[in-house]
Every structure is written in C-alpha cells, then in structure tokens.
C-alpha atoms as a PDB file:
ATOM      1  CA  UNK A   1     104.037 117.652  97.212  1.00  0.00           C
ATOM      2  CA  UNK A   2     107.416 116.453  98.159  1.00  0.00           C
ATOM      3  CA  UNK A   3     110.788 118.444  98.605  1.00  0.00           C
ATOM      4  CA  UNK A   4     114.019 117.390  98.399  1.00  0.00           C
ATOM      5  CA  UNK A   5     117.772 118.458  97.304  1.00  0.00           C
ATOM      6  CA  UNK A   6     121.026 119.815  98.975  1.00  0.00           C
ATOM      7  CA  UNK A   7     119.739 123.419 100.047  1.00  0.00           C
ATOM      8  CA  UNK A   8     117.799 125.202 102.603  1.00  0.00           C
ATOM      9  CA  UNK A   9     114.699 122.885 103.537  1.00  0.00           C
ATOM     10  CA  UNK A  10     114.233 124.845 106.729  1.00  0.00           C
ATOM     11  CA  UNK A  11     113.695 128.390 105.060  1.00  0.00           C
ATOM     12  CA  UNK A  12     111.792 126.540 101.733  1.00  0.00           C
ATOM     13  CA  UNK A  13     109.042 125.514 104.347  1.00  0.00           C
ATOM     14  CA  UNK A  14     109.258 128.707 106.238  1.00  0.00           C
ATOM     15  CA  UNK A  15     108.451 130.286 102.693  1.00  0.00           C
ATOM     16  CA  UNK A  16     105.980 128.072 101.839  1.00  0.00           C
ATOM     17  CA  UNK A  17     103.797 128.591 105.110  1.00  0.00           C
ATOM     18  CA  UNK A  18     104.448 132.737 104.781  1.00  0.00           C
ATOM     19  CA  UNK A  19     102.871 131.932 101.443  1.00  0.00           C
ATOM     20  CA  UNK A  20      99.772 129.575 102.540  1.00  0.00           C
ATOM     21  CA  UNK A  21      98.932 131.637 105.027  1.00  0.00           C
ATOM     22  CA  UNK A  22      98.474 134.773 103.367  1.00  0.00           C
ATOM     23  CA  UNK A  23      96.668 132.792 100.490  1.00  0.00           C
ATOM     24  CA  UNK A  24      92.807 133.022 101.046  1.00  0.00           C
ATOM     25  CA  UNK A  25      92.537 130.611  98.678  1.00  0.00           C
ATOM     26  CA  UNK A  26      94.488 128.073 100.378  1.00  0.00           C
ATOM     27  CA  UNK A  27      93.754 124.439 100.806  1.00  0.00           C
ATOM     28  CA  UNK A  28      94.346 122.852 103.655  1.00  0.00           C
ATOM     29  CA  UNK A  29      96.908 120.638 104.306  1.00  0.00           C
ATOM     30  CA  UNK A  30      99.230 118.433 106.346  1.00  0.00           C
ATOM     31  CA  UNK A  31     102.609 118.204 106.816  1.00  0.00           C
ATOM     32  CA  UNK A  32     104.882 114.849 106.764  1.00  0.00           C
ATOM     33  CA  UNK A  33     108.776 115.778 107.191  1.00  0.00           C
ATOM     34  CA  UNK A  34     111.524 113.276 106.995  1.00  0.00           C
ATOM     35  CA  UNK A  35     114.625 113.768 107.191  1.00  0.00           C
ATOM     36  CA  UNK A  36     116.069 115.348 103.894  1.00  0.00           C
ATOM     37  CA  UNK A  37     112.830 115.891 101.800  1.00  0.00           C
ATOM     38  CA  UNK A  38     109.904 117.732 102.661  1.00  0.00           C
ATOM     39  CA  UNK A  39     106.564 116.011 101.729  1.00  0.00           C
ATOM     40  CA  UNK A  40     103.032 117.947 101.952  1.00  0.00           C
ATOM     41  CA  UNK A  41      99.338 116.130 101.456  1.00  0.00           C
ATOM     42  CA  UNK A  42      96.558 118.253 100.277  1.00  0.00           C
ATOM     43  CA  UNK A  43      92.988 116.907  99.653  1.00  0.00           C
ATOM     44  CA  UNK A  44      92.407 119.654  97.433  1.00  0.00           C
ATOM     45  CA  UNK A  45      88.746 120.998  96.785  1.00  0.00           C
ATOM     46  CA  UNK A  46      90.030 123.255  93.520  1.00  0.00           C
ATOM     47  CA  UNK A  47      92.946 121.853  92.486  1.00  0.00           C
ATOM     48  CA  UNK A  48      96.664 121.577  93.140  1.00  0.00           C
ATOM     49  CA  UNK A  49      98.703 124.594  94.940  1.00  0.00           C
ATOM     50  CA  UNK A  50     101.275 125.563  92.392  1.00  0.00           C
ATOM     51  CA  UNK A  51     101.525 128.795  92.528  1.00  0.00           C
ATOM     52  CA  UNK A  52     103.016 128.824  95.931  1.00  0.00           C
ATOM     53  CA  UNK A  53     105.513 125.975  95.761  1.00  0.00           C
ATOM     54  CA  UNK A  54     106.618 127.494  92.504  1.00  0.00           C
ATOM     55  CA  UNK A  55     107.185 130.944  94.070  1.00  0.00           C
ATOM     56  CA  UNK A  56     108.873 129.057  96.976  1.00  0.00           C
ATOM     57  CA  UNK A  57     111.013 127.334  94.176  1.00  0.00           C
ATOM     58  CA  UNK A  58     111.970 130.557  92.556  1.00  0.00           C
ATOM     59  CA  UNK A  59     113.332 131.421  95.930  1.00  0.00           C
ATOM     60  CA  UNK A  60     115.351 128.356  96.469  1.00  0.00           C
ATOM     61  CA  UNK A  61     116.131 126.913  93.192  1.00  0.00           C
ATOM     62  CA  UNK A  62     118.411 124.102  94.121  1.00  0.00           C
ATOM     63  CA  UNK A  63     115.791 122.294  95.219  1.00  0.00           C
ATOM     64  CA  UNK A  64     113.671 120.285  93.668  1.00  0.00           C
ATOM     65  CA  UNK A  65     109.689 120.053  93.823  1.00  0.00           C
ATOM     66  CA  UNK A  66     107.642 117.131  93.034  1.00  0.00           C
ATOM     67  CA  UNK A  67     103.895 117.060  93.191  1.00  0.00           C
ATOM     68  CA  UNK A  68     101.938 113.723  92.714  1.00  0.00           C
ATOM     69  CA  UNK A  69      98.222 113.421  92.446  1.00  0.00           C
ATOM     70  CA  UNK A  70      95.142 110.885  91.893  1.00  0.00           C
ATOM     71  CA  UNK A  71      92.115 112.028  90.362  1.00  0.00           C
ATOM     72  CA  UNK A  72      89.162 110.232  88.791  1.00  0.00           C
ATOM     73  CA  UNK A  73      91.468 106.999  88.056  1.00  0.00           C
ATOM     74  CA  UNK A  74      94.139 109.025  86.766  1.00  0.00           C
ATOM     75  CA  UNK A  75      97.705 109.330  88.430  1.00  0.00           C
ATOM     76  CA  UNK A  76     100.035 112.700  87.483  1.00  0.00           C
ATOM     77  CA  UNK A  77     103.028 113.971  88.103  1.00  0.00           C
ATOM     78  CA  UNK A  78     104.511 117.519  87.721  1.00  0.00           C
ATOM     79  CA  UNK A  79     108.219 118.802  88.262  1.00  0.00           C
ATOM     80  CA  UNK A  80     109.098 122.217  89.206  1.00  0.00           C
ATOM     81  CA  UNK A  81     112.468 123.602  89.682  1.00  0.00           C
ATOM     82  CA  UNK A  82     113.864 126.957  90.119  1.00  0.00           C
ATOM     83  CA  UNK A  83     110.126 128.538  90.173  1.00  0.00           C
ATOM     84  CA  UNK A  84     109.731 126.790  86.530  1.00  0.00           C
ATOM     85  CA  UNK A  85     107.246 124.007  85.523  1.00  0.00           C
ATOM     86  CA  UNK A  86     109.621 121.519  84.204  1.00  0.00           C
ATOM     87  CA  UNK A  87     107.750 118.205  83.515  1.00  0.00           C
ATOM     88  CA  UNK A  88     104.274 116.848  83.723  1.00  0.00           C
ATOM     89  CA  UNK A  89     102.677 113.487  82.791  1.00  0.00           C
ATOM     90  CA  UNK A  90      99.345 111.897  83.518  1.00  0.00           C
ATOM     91  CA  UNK A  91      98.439 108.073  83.163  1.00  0.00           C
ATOM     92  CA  UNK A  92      95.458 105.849  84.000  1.00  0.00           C
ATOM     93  CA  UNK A  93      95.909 103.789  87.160  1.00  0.00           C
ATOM     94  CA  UNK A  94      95.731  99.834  86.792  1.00  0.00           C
ATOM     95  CA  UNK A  95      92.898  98.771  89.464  1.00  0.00           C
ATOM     96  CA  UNK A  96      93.927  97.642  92.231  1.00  0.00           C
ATOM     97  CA  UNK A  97      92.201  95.094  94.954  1.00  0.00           C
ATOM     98  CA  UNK A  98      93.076  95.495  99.072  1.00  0.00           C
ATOM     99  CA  UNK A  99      92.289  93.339 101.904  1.00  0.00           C
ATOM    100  CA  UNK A 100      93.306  94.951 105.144  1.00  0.00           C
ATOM    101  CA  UNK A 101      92.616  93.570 108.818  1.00  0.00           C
ATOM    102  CA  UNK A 102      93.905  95.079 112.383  1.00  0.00           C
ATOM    103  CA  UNK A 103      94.074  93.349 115.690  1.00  0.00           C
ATOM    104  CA  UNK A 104      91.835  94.872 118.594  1.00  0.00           C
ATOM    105  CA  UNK A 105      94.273  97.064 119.828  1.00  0.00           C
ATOM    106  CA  UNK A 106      94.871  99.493 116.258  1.00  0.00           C
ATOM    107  CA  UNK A 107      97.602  96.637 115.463  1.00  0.00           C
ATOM    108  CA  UNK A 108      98.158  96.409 112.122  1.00  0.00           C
ATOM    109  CA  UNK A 109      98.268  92.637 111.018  1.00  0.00           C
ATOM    110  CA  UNK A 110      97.285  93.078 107.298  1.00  0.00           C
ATOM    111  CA  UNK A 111      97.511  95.479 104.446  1.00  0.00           C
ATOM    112  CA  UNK A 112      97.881  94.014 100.954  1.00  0.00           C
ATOM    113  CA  UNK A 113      97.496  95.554  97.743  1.00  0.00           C
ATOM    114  CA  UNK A 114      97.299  93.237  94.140  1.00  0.00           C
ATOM    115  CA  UNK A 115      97.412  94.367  90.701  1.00  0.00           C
ATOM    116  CA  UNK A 116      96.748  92.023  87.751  1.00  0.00           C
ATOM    117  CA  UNK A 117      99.266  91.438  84.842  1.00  0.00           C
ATOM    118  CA  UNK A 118      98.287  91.168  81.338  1.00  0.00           C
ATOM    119  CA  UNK A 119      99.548  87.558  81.640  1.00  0.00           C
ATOM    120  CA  UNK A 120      97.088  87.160  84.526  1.00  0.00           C
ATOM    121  CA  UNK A 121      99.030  86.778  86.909  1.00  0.00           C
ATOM    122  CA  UNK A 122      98.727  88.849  90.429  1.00  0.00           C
ATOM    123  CA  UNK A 123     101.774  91.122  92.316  1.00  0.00           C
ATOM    124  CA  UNK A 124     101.535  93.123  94.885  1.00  0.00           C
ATOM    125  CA  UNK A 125     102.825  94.584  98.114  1.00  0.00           C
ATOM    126  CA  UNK A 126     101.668  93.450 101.868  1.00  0.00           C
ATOM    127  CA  UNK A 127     102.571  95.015 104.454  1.00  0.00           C
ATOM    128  CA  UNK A 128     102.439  94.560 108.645  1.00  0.00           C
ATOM    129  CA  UNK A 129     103.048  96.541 111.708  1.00  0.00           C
ATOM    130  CA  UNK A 130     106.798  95.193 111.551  1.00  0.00           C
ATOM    131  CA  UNK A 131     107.613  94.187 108.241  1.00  0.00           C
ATOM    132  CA  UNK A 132     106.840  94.189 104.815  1.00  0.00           C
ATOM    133  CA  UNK A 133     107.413  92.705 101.270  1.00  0.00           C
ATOM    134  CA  UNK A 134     106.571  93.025  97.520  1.00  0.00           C
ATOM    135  CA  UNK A 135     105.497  89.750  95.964  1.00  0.00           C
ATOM    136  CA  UNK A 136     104.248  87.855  92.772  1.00  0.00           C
ATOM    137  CA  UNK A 137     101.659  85.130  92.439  1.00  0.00           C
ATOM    138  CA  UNK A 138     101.433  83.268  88.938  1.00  0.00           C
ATOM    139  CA  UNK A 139      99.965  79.547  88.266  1.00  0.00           C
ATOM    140  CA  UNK A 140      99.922  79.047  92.203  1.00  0.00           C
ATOM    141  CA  UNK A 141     103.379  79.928  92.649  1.00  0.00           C
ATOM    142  CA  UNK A 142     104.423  82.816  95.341  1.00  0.00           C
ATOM    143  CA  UNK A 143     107.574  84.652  94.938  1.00  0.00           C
ATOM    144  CA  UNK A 144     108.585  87.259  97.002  1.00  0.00           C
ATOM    145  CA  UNK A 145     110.147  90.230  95.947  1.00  0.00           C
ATOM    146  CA  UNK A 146     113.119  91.665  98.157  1.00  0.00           C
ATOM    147  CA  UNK A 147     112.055  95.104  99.475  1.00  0.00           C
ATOM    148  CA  UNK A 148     114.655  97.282  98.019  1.00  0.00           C
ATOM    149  CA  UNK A 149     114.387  95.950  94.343  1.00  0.00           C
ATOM    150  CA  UNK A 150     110.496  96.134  93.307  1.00  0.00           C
ATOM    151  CA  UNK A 151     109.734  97.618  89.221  1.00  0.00           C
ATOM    152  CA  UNK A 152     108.003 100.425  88.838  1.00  0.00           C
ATOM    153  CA  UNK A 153     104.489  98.778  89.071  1.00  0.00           C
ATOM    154  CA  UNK A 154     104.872  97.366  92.195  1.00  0.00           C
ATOM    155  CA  UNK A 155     106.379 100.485  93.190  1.00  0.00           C
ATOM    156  CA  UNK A 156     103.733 102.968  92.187  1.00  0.00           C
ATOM    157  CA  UNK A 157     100.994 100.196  93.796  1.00  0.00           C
ATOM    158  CA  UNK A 158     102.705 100.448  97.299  1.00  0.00           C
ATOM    159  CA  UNK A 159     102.880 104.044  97.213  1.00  0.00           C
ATOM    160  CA  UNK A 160      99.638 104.613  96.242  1.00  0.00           C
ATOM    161  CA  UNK A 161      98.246 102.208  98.936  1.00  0.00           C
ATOM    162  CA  UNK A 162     100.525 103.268 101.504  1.00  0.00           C
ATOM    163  CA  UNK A 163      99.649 107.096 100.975  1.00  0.00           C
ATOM    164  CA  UNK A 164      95.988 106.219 101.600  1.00  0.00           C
ATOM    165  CA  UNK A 165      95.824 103.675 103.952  1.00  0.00           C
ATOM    166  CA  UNK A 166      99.528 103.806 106.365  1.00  0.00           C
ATOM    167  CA  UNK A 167     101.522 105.798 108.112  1.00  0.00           C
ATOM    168  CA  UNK A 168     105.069 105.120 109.859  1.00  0.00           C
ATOM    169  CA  UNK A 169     106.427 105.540 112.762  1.00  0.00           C
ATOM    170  CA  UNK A 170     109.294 107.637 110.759  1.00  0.00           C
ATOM    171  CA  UNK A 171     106.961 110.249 110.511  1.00  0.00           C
ATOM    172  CA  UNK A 172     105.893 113.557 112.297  1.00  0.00           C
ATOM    173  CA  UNK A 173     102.122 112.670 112.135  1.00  0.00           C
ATOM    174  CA  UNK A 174     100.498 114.193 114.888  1.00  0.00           C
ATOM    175  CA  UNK A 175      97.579 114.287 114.202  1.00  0.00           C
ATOM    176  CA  UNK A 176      97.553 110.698 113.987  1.00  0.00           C
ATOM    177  CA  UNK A 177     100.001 110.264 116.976  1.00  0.00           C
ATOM    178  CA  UNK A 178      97.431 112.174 118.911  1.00  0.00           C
ATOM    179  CA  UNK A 179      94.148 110.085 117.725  1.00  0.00           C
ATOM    180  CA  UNK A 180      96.334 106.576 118.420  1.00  0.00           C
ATOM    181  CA  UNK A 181      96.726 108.240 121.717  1.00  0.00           C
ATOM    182  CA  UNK A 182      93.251 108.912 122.256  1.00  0.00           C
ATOM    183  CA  UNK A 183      92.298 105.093 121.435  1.00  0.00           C
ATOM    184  CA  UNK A 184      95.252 104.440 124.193  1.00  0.00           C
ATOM    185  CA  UNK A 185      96.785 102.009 120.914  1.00  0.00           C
ATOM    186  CA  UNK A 186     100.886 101.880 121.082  1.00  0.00           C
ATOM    187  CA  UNK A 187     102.453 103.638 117.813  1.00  0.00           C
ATOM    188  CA  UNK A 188     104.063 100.751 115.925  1.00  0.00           C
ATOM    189  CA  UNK A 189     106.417 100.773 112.742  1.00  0.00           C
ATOM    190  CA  UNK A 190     103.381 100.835 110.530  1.00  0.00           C
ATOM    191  CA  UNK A 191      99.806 101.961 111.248  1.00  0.00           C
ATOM    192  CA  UNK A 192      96.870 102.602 109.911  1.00  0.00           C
ATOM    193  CA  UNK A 193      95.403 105.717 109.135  1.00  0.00           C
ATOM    194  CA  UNK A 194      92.744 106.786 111.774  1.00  0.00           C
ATOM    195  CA  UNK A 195      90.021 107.281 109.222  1.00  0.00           C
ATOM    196  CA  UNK A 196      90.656 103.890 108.143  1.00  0.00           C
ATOM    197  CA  UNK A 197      91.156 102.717 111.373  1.00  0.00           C
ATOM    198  CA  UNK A 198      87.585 103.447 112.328  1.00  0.00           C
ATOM    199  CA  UNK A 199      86.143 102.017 109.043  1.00  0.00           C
ATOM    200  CA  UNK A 200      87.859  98.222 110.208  1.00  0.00           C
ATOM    201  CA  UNK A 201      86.356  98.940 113.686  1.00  0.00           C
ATOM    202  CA  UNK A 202      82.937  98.843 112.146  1.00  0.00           C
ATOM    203  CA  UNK A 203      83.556  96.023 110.046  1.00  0.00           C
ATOM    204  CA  UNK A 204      85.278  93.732 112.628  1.00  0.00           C
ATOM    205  CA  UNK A 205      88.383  94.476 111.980  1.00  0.00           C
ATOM    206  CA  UNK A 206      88.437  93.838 108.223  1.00  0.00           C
ATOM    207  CA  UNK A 207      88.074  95.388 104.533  1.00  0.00           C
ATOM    208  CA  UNK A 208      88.403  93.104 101.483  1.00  0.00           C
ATOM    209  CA  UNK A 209      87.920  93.758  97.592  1.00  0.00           C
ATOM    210  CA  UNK A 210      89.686  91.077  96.270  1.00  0.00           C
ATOM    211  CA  UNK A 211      88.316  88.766  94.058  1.00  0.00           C
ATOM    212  CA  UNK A 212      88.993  84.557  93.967  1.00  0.00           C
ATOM    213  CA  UNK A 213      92.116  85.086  92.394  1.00  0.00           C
ATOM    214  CA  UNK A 214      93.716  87.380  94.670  1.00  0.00           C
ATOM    215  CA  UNK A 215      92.383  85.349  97.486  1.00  0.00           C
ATOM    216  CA  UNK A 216      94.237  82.806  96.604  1.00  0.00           C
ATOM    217  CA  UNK A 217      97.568  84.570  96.213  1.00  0.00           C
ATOM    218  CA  UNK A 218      96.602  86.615  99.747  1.00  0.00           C
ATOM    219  CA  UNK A 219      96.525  82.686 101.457  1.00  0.00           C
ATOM    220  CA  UNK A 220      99.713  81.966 100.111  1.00  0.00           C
ATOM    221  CA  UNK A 221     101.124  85.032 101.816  1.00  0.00           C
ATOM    222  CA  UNK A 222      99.876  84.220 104.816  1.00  0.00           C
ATOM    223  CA  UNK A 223     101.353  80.783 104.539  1.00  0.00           C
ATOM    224  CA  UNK A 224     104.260  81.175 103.602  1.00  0.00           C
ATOM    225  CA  UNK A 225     105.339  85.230 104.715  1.00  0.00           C
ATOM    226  CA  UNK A 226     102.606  85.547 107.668  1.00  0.00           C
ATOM    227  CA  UNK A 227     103.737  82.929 109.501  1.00  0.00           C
ATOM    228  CA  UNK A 228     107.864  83.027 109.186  1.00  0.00           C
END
C-alpha cells in the first residue's frame, strides 16, 4: 500500500495505525516511509486491508492510495481516493528468471532480473550495492537502458524484484537495519533482504534460475557493466 499527495501524511498514518490497532483482524505489517509517500507491506494471510486505508482515505481525501499485490502469478492494482474504490485491474505476470550473488560480508554484488520478449529476446534490470541499470540483450547484442527512462515492462520487472529481494539505504527499515547489525555487515545503497540474505549464505553466496539464454545476456553484463 503506498501513500502519496499534497496533504497530511503525518495524521493519514496516525489514522491508519488508530485503525490497525483496534482491528482484531489485522494483518501484520511493516512500514517503509520516504519522504512524500507513505508505503506499507503486508504478507497478508486473508487478503488485502481495505477497509482501513479506505476509512483513512475518507478522512483525508486529497490523498491518494495505491495498493499493489502478487498472488498466484497474478499482479493487481487498486486505487482508492477520498474513502472510494476508484480503479482496479489484475494481469498475469510474465515469468521472470534471477541470479543473485553477495560478497562475504552481506555485500551485494549481484541482483538481476530477465524477462523474455515475444521476439525472444531477453531485458531486464541488474542491480549492485552502488549502482544499477535496466538493459536489453537480443542476437548477442547488450544495450543498456538509462535508469530514468525504462517502459513499463522493465519497470514492473524491477519493482517486482526489488520489492522481494532489496532494500535501500533510503529507507526506514529497521528491522533490517537491526539484523545487518547483528551480522556486524555495513548498510550500503542497496541490500539484500535478510531472509534472502540467509538463503545465499547457505548456498555460497549464490541463487540462479536462469536458463542458457539469460546466461548469456547475464555474462555480457558483467563484461561490459560489471566491470566499468
């Protein structure tokens, strides 16, 4: 759930923790606050918490509410403003491969995401603990895709990958500040979620799905972005 506009942030997540907290119901949840928007991850066990962001958005109607989800391959989206259900749409995810690999101190030197084209071709996004890019791969060609101008695709892949795997610095995150403080690892720009942090650490350091193909286009990164 993410919240954003030109209004009162500070009293929409007052409101919205008067109203979790007096929900029995309630899943449980983090919080991830940047500056200007509002963002709130839920793993939830019965389904999305509407009916207390909506109440919230009654109360604070310029603002506007955006809730995201992944379910069973499926990706939605729902829009609520001024305590009113506004939009909603659904669509099947593309699949997506990953290779990720971290240093032995939490470092994050890896985390790549490809989807595949109807032409066959492979894009993506790859990311390290300082940088990152979006990129194409077709007929053993690399092109790299500035940053700030990806298309929706790539888009939606990074987002997806990044809310499951990353988190940045940018963010509150204590939980995860506190774990990376337990392992005595140094906070970087990005970093890997803990839980997937101690997956790697059983598998020396590395997870992989991708097939020949995006092998291929995952050397060529590492050729020709990994070592600039």
């Amino acid at each position: 759930m993410r919240v954003s506009g030109t209004g009162r942030l500070d009293d929409f997540r007052e409101r919205v923790r008067w109203l979790m907290v007096r929900d029995e119901d309630a899943e449980v949840y983090t919080e991830h606050h940047g500056k200007g928007t509002l963002e709130y991850r839920f793993q939830p066990r019965r389904g999305i918490p509407f009916p207390a962001f909506t109440a919230a958005s009654a109360d604070y109607p310029e603002l506007r509410v955006e809730a995201e989800w992944e379910r069973d391959g499926e990706r939605g989206r729902a829009l609520i403003e001024n305590g009113q259900l506004v939009e909603t749409s659904a669509t099947r995810l593309a699949e997506a491969q990953l290779e990720v690999a971290v240093g032995d101190d939490g470092r994050l030197d890896l985390a790549l995401v490809c989807i595949r084209g109807e032409d066959g071709s492979i894009a993506g996004y790859v990311a390290t603990a300082e940088r990152h890019t979006y990129f194409r791969y077709k007929d053993s060609v690399l092109t790299l895709v500035n940053p700030e101008e990806p298309d929706a695709k790539l888009e939606e892949a990074a987002l997806r990958f990044a809310g499951e795997w990353i988190w940045y610095d940018e963010e509150d995150a204590v939980l995860e500040r506190a774990r990376y403080a337990n392992y005595n690892f140094p906070v970087r720009g990005a970093n890997l979620k803990s839980d997937k942090l101690a997956l790697l650490r059983a598998n020396a350091g590395r997870y992989s799905t991708l097939d020949e193909n995006a092998k291929a286009a995952c050397e060529a990164i590492a050729e020709q972005w990994l070592k600039r």
